[in-house]
Protein backbone atom coordinates (compact mmCIF):
# COMPACT_ATOMS: atom_id res chain seq x y z
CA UNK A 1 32.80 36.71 -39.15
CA UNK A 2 31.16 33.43 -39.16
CA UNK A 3 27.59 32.25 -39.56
CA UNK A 4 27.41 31.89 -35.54
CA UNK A 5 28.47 35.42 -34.98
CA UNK A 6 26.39 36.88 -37.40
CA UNK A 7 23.64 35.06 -35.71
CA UNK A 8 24.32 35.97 -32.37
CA UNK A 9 24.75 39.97 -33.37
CA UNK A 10 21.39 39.62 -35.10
CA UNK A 11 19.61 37.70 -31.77
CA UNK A 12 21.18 40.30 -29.44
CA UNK A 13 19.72 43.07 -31.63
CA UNK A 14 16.62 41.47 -31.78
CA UNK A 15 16.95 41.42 -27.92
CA UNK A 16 17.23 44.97 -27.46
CA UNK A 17 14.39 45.59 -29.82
CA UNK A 18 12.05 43.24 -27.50
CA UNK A 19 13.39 45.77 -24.51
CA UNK A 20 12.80 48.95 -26.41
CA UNK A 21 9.37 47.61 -27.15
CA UNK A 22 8.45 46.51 -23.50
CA UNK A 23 9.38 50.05 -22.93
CA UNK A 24 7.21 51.83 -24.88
CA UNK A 25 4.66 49.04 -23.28
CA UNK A 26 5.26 50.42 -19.62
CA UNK A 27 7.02 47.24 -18.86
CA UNK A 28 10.45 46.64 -17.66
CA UNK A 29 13.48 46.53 -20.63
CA UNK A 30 15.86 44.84 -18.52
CA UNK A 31 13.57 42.52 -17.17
CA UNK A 32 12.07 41.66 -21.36
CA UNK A 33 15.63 41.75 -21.98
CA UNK A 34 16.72 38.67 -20.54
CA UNK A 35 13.49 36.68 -20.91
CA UNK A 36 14.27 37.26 -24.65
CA UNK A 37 17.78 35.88 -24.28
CA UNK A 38 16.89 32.96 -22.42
CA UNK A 39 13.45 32.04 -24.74
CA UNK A 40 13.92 32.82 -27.97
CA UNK A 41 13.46 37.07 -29.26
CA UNK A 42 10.52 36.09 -31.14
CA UNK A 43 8.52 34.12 -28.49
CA UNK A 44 9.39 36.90 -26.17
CA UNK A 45 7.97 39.59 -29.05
CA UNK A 46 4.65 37.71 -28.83
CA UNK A 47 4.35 37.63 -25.59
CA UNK A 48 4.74 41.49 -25.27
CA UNK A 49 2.36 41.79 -28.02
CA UNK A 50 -0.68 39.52 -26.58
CA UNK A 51 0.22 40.63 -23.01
CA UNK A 52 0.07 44.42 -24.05
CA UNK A 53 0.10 47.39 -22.21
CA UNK A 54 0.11 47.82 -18.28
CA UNK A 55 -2.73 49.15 -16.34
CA UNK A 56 -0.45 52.13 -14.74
CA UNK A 57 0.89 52.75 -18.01
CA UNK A 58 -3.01 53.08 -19.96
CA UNK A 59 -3.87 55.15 -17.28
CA UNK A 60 -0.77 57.92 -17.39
CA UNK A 61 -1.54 57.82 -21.25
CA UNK A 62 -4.90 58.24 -20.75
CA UNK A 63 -4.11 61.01 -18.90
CA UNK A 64 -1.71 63.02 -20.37
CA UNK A 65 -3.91 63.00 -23.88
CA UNK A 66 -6.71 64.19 -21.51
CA UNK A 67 -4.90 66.73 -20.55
CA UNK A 68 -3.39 67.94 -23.70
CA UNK A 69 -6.98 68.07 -25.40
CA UNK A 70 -8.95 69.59 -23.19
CA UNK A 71 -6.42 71.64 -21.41
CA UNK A 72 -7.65 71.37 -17.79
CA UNK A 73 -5.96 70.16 -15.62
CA UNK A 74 -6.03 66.55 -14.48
CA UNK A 75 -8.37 65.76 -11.34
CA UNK A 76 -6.22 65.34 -7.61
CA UNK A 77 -6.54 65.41 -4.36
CA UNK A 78 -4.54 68.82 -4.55
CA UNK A 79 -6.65 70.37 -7.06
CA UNK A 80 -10.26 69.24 -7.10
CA UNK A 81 -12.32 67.70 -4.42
CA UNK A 82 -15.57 65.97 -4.24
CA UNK A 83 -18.74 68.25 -3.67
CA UNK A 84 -20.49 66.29 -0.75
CA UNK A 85 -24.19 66.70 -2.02
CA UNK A 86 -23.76 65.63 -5.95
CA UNK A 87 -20.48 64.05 -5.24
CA UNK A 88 -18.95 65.63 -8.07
CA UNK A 89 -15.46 66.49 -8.88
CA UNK A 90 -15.30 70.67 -8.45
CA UNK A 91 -11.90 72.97 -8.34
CA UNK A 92 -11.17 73.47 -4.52
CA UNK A 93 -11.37 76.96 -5.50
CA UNK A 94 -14.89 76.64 -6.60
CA UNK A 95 -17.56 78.60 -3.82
CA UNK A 96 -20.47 76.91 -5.90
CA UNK A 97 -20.62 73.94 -7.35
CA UNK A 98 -21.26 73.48 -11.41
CA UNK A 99 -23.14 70.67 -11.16
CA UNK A 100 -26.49 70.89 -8.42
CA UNK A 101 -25.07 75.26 -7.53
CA UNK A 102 -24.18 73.69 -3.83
CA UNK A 103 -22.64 76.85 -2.41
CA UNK A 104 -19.29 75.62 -0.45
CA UNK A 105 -17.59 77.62 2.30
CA UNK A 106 -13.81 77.81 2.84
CA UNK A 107 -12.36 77.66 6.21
CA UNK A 108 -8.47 77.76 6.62
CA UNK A 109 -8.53 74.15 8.59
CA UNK A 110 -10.70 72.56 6.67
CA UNK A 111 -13.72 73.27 3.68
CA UNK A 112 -17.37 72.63 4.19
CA UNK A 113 -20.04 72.87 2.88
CA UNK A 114 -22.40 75.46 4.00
CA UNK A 115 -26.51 75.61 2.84
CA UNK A 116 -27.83 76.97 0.19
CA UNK A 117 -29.93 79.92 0.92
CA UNK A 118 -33.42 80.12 -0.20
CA UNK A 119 -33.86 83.73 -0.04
């Protein structure tokens, strides 16, 4: 093998390394693939680097480490809900709230929020 092949192994596995990277970025391999064959693997490298991580991506990191340290489970529409006087996030399953002791009623349709009682 010549000085051209060797040089064209070692740019195409500096291409893949650019798509690996934009993977573990939450950007698209393929896509930082070719953009690093058609401008050089290095350029493309620095762009990944200044142009970081994607929003989506932060987020499901953010996430998942939430998750894993505290052990509760992530706030969703299918799991918690808003209480409607502190505007809180509570469990659906809560019948007071944590946060101002709102006492919440359950209906089958639909859950509201019924007064607190003085007495």
């Amino acid at each position: 093998m010549g000085l051209v092949e060797w040089s064209a192994f070692a740019a195409f596995i500096l291409d893949v390394c650019v798509a690996v990277i934009a993977t573990k970025k939450g950007r698209s391999a393929i896509g930082w693939f070719f953009i690093s064959i058609f401008v050089t693997p290095v350029l493309s490298f620095i762009m990944l680097m200044v142009m970081g991580e994607t929003t989506d991506f932060k987020l499901a990191e953010l996430r998942k480490n939430k998750q894993y340290a505290t052990g509760e489970a992530i706030p969703d529409p299918y799991t918690h809900m808003k209480c409607p006087d502190c505007a809180e996030l509570i469990k659906i399953e809560a019948k007071v709230c944590k946060h101002c002791g709102c006492r919440i009623a359950h209906n089958s349709a639909q859950q509201t929020i019924a007064p607190d009682s003085a007495a």
